[in-house]
C-alpha atoms as a PDB file:
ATOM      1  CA  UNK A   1       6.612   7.301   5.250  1.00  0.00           C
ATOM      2  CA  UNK A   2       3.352   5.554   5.341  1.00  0.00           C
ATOM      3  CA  UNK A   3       1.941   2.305   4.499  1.00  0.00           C
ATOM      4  CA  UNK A   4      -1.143   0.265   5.315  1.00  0.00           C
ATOM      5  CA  UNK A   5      -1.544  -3.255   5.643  1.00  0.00           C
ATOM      6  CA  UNK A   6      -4.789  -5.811   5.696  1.00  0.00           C
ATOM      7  CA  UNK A   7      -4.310  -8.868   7.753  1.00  0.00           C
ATOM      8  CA  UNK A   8      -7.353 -11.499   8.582  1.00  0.00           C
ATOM      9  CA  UNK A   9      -7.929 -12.902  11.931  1.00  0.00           C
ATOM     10  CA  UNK A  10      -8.237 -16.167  12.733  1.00  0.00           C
ATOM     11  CA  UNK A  11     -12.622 -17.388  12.790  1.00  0.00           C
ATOM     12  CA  UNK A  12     -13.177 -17.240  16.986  1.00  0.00           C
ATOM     13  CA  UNK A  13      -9.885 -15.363  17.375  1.00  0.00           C
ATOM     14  CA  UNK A  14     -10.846 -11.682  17.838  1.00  0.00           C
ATOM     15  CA  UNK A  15     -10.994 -11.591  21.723  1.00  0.00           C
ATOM     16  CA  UNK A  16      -7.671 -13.472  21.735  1.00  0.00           C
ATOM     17  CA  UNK A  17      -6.023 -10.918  19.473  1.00  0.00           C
ATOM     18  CA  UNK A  18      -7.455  -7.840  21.460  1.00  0.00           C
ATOM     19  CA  UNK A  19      -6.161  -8.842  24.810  1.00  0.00           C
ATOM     20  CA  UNK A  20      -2.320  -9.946  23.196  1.00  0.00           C
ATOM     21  CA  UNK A  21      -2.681  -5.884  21.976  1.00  0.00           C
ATOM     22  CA  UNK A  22      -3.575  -4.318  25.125  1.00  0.00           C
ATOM     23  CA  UNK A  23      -0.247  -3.844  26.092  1.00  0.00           C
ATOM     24  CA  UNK A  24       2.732  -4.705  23.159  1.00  0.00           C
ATOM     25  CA  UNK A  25       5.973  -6.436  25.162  1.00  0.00           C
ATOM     26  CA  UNK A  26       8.227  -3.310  25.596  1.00  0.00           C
ATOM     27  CA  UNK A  27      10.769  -5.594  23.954  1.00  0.00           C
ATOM     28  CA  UNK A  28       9.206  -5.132  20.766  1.00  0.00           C
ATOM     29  CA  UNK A  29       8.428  -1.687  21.864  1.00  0.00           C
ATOM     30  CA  UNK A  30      11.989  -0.680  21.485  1.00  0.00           C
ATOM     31  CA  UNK A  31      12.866  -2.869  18.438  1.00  0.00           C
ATOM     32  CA  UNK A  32       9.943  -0.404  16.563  1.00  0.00           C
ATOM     33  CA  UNK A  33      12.093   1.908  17.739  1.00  0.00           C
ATOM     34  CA  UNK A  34      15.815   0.843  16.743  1.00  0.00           C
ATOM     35  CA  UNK A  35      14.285  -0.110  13.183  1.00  0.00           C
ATOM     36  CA  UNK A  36      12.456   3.418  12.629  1.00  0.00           C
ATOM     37  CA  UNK A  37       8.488   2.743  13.323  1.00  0.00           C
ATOM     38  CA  UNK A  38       7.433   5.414  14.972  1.00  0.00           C
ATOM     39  CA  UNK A  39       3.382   4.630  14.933  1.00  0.00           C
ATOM     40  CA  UNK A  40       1.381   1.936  14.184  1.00  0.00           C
ATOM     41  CA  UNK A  41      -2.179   1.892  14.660  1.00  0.00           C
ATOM     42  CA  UNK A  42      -4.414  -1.558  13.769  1.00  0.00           C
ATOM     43  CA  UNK A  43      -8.501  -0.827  12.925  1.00  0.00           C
ATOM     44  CA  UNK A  44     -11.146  -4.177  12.374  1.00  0.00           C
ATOM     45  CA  UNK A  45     -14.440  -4.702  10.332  1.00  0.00           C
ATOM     46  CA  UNK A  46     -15.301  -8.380  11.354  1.00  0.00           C
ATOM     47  CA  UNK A  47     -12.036 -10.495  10.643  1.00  0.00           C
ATOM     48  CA  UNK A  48      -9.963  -7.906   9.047  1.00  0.00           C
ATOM     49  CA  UNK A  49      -7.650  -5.618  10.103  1.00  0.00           C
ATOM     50  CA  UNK A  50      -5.996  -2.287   8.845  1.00  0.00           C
ATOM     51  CA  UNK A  51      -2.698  -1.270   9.795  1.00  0.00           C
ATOM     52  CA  UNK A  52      -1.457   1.893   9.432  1.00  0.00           C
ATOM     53  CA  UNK A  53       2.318   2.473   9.903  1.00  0.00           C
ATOM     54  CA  UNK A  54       4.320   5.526   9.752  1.00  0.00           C
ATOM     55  CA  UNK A  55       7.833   4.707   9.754  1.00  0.00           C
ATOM     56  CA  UNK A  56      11.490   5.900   8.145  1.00  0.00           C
ATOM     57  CA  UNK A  57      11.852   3.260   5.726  1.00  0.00           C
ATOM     58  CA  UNK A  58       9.560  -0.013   5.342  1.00  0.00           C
ATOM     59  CA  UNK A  59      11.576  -2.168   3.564  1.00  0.00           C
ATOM     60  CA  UNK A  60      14.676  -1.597   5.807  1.00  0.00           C
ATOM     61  CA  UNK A  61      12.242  -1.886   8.871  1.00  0.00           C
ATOM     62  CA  UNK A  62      10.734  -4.963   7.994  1.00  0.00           C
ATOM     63  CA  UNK A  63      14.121  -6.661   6.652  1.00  0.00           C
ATOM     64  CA  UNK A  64      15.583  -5.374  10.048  1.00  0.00           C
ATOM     65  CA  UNK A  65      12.738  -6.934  12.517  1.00  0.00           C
ATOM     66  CA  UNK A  66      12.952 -10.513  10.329  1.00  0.00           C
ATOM     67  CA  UNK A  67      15.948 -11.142  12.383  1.00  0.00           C
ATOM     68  CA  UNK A  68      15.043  -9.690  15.576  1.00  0.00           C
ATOM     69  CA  UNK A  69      14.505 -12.171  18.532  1.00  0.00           C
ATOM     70  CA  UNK A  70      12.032 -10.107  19.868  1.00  0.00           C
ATOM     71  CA  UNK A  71       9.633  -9.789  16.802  1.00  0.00           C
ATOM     72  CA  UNK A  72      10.336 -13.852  16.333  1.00  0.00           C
ATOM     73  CA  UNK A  73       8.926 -14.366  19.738  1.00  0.00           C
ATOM     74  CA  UNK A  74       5.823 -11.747  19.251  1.00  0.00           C
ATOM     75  CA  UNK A  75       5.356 -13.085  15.541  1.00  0.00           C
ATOM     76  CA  UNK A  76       5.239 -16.886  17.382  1.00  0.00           C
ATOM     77  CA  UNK A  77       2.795 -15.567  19.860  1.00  0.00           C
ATOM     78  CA  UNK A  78       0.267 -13.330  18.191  1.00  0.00           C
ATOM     79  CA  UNK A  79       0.585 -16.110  14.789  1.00  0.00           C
ATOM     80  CA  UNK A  80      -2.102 -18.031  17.154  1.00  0.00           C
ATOM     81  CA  UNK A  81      -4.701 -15.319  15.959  1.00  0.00           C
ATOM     82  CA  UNK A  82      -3.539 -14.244  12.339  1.00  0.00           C
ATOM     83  CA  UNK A  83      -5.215 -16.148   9.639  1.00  0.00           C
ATOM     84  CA  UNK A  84      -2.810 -14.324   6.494  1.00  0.00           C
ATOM     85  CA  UNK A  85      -1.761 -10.866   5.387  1.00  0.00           C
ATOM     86  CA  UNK A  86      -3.031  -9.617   1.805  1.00  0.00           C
ATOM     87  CA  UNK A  87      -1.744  -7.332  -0.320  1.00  0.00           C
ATOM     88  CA  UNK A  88      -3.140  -5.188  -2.844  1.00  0.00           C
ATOM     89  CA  UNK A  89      -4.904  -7.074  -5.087  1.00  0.00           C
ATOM     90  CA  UNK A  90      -6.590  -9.108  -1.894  1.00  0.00           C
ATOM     91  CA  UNK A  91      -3.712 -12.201  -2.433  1.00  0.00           C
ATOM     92  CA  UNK A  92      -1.647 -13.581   0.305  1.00  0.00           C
ATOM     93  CA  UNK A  93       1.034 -11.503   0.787  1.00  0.00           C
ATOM     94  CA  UNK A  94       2.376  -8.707   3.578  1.00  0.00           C
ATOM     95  CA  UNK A  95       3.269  -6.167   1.099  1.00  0.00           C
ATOM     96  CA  UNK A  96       1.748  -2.696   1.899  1.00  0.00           C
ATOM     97  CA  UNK A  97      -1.510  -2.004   0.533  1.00  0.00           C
ATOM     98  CA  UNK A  98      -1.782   0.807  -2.919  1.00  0.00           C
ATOM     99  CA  UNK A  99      -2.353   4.389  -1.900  1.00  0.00           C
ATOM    100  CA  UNK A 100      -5.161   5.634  -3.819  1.00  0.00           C
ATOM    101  CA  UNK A 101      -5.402   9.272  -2.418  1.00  0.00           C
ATOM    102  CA  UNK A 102      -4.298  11.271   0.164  1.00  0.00           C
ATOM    103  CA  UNK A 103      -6.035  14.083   1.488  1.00  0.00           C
ATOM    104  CA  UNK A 104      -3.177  16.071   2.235  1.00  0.00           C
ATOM    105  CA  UNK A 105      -0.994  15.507  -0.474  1.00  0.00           C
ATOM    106  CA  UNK A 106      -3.760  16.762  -2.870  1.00  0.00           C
ATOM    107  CA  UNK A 107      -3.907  19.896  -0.333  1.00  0.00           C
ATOM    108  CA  UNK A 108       0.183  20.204  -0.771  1.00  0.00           C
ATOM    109  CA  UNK A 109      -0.360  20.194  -4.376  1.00  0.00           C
ATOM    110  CA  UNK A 110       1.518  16.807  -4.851  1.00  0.00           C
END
């Protein structure tokens, strides 16, 4: 599956954030892979960011990474750059933002 997400970086933060991404711990590197991410790419315009994720399962992802050690310690370290996550309707919130099309789907017929 995939999902996007829009998160908002901190005001001053955006050279901070770049150089914590230019190489991921492999720690959290190989929890992606236990919980099922298999891609996730992050885009910017100014403060925000859009993540898109391709994955096996979100919800079971996410619920499985809330109690790994080694997203705790990368969710303590790159928290010093993330102002909030918003969802959908632009509130606070990390659920994944509504699909409105899809190129390929429509192509698929679905």
């Amino acid at each position: 599956m995939r999902v996007a997400l829009h998160s908002e970086i901190k005001p001053g933060s955006i050279e901070g954030y770049r150089a914590s991404h230019a190489v991921v711990p492999d720690e959290l590197m190989a929890a992606f892979d236990r919980v099922g991410i298999r891609s996730w790419t992050i885009f910017r315009s100014g403060h925000r960011l859009f993540h898109d994720v391709i994955c096996d399962d979100w919800d079971a992802a996410i619920a499985a990474l809330d109690v790994d050690p080694a997203n705790a310690r990368w969710q303590e370290d790159i928290g010093r750059f993330v102002e909030l996550y918003r969802d959908s309707d632009g509130e606070e919130g990390f659920s994944p933002l509504e699909l409105v099309w899809d190129l390929d789907a429509q192509k698929r017929g679905g």
